[in-house]
PDB file of N, CA and C in Angstrom:
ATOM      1  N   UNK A   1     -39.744 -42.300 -47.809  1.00  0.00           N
ATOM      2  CA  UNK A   1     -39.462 -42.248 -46.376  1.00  0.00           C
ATOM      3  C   UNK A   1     -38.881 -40.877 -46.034  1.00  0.00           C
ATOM      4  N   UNK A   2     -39.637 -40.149 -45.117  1.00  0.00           N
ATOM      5  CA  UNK A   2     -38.979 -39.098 -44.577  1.00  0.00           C
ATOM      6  C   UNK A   2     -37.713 -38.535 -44.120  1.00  0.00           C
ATOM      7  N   UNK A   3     -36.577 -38.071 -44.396  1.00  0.00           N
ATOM      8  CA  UNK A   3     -35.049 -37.679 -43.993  1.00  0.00           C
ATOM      9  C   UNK A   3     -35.467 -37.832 -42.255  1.00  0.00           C
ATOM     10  N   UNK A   4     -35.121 -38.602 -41.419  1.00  0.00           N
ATOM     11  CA  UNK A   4     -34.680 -38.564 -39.909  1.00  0.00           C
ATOM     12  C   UNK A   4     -33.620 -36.973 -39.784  1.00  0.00           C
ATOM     13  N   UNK A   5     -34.088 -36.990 -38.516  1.00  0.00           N
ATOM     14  CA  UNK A   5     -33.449 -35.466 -38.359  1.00  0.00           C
ATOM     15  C   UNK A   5     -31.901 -36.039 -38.458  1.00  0.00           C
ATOM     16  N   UNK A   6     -31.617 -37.179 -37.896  1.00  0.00           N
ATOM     17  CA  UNK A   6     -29.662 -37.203 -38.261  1.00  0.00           C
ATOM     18  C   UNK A   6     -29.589 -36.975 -39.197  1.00  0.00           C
ATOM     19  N   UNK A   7     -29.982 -37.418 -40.368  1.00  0.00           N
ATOM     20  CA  UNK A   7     -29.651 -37.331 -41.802  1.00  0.00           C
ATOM     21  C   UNK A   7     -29.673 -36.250 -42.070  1.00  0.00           C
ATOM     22  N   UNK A   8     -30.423 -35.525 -41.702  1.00  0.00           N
ATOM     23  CA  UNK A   8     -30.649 -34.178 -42.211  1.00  0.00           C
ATOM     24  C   UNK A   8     -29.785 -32.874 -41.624  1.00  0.00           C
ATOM     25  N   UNK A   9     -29.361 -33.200 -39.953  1.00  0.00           N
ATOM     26  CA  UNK A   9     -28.278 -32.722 -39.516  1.00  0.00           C
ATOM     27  C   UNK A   9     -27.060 -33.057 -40.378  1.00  0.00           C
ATOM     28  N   UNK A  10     -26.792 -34.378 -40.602  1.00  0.00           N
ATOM     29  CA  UNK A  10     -25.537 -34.465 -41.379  1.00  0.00           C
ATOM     30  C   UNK A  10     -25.568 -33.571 -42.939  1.00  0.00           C
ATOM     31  N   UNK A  11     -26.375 -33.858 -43.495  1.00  0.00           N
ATOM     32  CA  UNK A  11     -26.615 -33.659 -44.554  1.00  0.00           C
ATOM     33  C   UNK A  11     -26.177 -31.834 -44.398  1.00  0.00           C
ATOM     34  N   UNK A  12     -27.165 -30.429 -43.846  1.00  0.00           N
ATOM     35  CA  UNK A  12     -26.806 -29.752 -43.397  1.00  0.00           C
ATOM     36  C   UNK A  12     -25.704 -28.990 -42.951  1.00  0.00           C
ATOM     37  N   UNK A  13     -25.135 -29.780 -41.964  1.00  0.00           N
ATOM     38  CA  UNK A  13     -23.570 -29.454 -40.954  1.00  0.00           C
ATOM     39  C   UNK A  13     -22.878 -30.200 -42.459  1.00  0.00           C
ATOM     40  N   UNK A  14     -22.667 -30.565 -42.848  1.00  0.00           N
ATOM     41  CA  UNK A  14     -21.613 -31.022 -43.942  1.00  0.00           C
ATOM     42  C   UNK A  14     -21.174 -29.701 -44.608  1.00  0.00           C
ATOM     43  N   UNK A  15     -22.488 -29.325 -45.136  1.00  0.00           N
ATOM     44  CA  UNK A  15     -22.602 -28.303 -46.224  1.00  0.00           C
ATOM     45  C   UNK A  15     -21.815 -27.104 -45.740  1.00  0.00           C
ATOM     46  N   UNK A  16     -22.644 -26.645 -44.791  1.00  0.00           N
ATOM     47  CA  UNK A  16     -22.313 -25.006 -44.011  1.00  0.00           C
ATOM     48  C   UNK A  16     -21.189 -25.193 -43.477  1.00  0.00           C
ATOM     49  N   UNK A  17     -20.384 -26.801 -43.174  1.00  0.00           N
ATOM     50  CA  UNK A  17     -19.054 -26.587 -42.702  1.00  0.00           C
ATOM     51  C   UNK A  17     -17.989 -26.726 -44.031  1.00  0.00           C
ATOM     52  N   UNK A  18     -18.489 -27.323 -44.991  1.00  0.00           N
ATOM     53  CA  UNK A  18     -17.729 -26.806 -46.042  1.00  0.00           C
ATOM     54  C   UNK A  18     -17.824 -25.560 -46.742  1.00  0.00           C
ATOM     55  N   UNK A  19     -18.914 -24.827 -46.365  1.00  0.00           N
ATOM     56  CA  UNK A  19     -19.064 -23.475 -47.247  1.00  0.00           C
ATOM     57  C   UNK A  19     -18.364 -22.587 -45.837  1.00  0.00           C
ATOM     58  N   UNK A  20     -18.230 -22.218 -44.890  1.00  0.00           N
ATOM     59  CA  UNK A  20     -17.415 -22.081 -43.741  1.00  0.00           C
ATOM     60  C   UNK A  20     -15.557 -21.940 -44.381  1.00  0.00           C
ATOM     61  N   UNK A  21     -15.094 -23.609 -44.414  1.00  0.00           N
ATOM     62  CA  UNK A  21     -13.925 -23.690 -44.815  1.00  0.00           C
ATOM     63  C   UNK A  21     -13.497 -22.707 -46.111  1.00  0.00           C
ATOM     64  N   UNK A  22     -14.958 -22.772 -47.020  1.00  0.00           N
ATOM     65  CA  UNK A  22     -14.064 -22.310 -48.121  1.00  0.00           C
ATOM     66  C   UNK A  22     -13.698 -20.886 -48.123  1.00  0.00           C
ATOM     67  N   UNK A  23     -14.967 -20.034 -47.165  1.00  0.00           N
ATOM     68  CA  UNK A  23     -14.935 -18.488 -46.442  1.00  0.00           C
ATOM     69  C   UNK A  23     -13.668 -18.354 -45.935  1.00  0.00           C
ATOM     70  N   UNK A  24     -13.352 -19.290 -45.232  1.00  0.00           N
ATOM     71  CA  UNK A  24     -11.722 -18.531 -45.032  1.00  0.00           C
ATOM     72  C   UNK A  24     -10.760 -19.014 -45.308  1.00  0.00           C
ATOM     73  N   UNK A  25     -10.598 -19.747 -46.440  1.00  0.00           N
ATOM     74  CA  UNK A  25      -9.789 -19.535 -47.432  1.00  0.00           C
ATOM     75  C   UNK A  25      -9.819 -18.799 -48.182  1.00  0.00           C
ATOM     76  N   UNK A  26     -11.210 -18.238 -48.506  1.00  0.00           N
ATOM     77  CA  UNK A  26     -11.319 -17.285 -48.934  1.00  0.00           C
ATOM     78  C   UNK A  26     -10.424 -15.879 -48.501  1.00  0.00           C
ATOM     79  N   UNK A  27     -10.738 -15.709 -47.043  1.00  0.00           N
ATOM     80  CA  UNK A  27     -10.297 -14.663 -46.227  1.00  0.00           C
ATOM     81  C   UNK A  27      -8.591 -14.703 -46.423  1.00  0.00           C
ATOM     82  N   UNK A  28      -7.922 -16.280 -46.113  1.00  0.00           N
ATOM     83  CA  UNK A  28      -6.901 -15.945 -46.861  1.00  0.00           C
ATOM     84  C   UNK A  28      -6.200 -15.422 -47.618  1.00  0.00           C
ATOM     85  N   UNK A  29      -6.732 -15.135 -48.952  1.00  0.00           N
ATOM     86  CA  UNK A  29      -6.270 -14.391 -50.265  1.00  0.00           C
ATOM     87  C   UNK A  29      -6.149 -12.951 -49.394  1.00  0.00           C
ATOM     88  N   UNK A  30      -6.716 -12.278 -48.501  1.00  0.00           N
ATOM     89  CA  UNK A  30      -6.407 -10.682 -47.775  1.00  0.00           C
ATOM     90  C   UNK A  30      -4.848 -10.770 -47.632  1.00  0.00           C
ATOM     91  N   UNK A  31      -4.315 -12.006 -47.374  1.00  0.00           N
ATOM     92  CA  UNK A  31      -3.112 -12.170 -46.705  1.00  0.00           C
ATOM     93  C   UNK A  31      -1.834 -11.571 -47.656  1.00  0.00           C
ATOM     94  N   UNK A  32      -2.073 -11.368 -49.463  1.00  0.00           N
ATOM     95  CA  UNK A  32      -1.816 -10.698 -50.521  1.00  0.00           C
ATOM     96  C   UNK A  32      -0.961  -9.498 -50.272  1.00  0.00           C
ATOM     97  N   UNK A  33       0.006  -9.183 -49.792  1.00  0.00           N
ATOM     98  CA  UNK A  33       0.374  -7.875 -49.270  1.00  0.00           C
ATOM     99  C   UNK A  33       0.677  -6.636 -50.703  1.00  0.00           C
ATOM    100  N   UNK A  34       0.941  -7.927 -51.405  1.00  0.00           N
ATOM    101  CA  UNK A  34       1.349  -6.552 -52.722  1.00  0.00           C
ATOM    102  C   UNK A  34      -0.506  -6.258 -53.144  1.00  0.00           C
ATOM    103  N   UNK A  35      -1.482  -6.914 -52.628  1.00  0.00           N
ATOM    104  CA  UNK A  35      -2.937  -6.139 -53.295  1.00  0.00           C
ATOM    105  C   UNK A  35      -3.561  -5.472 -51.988  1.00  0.00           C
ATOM    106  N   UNK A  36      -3.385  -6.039 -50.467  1.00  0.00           N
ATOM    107  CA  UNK A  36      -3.382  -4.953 -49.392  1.00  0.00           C
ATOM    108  C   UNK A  36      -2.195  -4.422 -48.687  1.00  0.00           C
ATOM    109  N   UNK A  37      -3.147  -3.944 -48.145  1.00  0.00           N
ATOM    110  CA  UNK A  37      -1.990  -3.186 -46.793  1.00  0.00           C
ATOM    111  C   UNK A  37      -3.301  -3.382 -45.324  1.00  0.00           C
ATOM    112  N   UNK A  38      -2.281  -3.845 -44.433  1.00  0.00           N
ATOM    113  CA  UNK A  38      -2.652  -4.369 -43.197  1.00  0.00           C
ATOM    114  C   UNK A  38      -1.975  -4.648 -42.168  1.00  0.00           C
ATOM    115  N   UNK A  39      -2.097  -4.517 -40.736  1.00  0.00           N
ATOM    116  CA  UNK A  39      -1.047  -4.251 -39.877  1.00  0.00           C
ATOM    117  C   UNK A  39      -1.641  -5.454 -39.180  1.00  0.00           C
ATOM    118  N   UNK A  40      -0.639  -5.827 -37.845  1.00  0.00           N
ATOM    119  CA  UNK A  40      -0.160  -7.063 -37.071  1.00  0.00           C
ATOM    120  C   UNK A  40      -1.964  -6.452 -36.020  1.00  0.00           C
ATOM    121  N   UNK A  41      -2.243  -5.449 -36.069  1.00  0.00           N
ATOM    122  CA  UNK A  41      -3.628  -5.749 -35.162  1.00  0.00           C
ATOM    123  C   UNK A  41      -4.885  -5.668 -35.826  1.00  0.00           C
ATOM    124  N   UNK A  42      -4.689  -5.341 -37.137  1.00  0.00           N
ATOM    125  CA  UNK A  42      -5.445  -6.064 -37.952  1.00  0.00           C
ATOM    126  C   UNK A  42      -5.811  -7.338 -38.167  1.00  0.00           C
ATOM    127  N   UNK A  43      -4.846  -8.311 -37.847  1.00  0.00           N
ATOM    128  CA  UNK A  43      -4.838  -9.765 -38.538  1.00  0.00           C
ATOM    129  C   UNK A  43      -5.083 -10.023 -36.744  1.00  0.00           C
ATOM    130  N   UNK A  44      -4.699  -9.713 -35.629  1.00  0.00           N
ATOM    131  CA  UNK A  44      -5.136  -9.995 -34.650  1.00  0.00           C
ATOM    132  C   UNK A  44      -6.861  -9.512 -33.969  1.00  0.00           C
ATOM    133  N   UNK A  45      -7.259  -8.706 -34.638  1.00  0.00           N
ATOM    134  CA  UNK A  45      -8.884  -8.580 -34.600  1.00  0.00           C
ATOM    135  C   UNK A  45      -9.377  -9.549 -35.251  1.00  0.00           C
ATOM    136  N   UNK A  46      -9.040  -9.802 -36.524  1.00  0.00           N
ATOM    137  CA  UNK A  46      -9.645 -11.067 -37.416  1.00  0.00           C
ATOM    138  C   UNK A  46      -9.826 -12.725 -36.655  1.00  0.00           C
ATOM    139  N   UNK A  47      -8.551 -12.751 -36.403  1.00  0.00           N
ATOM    140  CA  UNK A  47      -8.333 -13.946 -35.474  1.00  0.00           C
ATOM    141  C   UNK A  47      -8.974 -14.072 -34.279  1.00  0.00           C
ATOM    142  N   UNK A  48      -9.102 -13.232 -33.774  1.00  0.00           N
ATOM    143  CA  UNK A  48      -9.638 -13.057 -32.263  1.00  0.00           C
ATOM    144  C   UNK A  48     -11.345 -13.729 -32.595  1.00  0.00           C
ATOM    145  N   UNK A  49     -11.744 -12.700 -33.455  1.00  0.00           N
ATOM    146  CA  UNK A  49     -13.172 -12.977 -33.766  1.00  0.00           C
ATOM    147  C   UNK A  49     -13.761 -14.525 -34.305  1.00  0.00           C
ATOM    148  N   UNK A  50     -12.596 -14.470 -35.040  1.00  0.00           N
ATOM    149  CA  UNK A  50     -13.157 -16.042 -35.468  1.00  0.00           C
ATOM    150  C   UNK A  50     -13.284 -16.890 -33.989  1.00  0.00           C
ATOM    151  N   UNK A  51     -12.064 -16.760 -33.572  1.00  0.00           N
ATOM    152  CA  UNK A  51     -11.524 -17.636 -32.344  1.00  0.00           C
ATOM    153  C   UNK A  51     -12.879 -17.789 -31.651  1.00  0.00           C
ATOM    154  N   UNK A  52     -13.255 -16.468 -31.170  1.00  0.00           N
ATOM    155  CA  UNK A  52     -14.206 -16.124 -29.956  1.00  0.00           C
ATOM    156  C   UNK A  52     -15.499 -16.964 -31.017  1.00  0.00           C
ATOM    157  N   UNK A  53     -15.792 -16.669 -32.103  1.00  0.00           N
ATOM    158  CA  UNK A  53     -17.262 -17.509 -32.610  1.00  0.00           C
ATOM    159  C   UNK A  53     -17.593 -18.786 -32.667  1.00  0.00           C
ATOM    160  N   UNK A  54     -15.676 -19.306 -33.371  1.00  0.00           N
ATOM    161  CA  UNK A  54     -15.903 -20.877 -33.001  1.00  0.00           C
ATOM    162  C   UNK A  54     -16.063 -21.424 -31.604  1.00  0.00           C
ATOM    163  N   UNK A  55     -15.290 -20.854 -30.327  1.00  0.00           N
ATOM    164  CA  UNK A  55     -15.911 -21.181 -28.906  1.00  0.00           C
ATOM    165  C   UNK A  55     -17.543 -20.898 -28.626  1.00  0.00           C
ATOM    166  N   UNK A  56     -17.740 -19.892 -29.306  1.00  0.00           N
ATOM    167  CA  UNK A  56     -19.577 -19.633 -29.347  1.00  0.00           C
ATOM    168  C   UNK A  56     -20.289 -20.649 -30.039  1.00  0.00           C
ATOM    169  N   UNK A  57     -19.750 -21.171 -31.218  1.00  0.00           N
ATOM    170  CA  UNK A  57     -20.298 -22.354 -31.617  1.00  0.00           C
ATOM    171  C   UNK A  57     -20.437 -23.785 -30.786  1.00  0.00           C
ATOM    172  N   UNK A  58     -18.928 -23.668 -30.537  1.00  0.00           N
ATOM    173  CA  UNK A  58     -18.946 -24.833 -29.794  1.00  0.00           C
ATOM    174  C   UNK A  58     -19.721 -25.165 -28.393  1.00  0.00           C
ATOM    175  N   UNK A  59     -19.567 -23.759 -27.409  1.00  0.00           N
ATOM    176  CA  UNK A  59     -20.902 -24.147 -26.201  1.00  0.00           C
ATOM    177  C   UNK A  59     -22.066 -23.796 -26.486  1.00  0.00           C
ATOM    178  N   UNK A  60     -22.705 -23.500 -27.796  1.00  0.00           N
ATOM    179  CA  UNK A  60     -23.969 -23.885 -28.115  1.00  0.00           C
ATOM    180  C   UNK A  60     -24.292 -25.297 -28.637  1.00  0.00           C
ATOM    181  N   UNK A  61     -23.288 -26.105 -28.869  1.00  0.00           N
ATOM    182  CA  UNK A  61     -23.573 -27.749 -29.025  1.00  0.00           C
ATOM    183  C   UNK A  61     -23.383 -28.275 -28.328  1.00  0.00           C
ATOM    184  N   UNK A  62     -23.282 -27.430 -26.480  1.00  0.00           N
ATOM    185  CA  UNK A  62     -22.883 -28.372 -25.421  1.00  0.00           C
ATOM    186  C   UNK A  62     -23.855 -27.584 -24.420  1.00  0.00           C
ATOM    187  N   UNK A  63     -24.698 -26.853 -25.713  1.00  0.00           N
ATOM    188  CA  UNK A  63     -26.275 -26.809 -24.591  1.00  0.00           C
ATOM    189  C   UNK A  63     -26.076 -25.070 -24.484  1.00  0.00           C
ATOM    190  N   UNK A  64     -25.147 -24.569 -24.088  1.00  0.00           N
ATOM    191  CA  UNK A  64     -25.040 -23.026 -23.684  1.00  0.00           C
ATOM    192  C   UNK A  64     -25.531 -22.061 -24.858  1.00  0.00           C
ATOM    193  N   UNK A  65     -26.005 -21.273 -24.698  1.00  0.00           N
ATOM    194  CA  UNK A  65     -26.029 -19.837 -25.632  1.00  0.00           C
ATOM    195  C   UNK A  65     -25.793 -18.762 -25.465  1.00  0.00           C
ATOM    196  N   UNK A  66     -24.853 -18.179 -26.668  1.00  0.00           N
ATOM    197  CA  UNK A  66     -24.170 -16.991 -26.438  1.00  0.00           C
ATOM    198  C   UNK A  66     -24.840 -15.679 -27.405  1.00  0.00           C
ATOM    199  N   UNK A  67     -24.480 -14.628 -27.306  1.00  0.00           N
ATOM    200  CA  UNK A  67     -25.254 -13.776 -27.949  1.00  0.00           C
ATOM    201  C   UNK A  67     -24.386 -13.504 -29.020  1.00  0.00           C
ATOM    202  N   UNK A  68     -24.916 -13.522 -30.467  1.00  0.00           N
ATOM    203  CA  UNK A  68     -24.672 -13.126 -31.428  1.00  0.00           C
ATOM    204  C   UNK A  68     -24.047 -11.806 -32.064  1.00  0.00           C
ATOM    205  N   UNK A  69     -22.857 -11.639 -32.384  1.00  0.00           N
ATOM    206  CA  UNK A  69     -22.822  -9.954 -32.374  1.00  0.00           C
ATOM    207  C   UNK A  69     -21.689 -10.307 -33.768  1.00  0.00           C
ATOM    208  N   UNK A  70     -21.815  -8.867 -34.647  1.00  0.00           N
ATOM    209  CA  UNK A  70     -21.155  -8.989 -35.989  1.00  0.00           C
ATOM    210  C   UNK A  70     -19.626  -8.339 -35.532  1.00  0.00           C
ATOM    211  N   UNK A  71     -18.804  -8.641 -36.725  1.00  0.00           N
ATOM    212  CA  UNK A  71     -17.368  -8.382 -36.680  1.00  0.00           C
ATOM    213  C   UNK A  71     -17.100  -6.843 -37.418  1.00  0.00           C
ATOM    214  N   UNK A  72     -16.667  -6.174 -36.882  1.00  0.00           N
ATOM    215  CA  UNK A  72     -16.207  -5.065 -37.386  1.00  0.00           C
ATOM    216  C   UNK A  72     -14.542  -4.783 -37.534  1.00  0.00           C
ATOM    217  N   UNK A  73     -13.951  -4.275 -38.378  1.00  0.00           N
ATOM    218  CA  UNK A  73     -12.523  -4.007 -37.731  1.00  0.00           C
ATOM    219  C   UNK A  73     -12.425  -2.250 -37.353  1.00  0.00           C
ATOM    220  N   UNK A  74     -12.949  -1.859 -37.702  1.00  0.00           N
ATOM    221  CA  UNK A  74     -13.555  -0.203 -37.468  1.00  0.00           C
ATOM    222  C   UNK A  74     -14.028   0.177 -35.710  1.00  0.00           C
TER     223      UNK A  74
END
C-alpha cells in the first residue's frame, strides 16, 4: 500500500525537525567563550535570523510565502 501523503508528511517533518533541533544545539557549543570570542551583536544577528525564519516558516504553513535569503554575520 502506498505511504498517504500524511504519513509521509509526518514521517518527513519529524525528521528535518529533529535534524533542525540538533543544528542548534549544535550552534550552541559557539556559546564556548574560552574556544570563541563574540560580542552581544553577534549573538543578536544569530537570533534575529533564526527568529525572522521560524516566522517565515510558520506563514508558509498558513498559506503565505516569503522569500528565501541566507544568513550572513559579515
Amino acid at each position: 500500500m502506498p505511504e498517504s501523503k500524511h504519513d509521509k508528511f509526518l514521517r518527513i517533518a519529524e525528521a528535518r525537525t529533529n535534524k533542525i533541533i540538533d543544528m542548534i544545539r549544535l550552534l550552541s557549543n559557539c556559546s564556548n567563550k574560552a574556544t570563541y570570542e563574540y560580542d552581544e551583536i553577534d549573538v543578536k544577528k544569530i537570533f534575529s535570523a533564526l527568529e525572522q525564519e521560524l516566522k517565515s516558516c510558520k506563514s508558509k504553513f498558513q498559506g503565505s510565502g516569503e522569500k528565501d535569503d541566507k544568513f550572513t554575520l559579515r
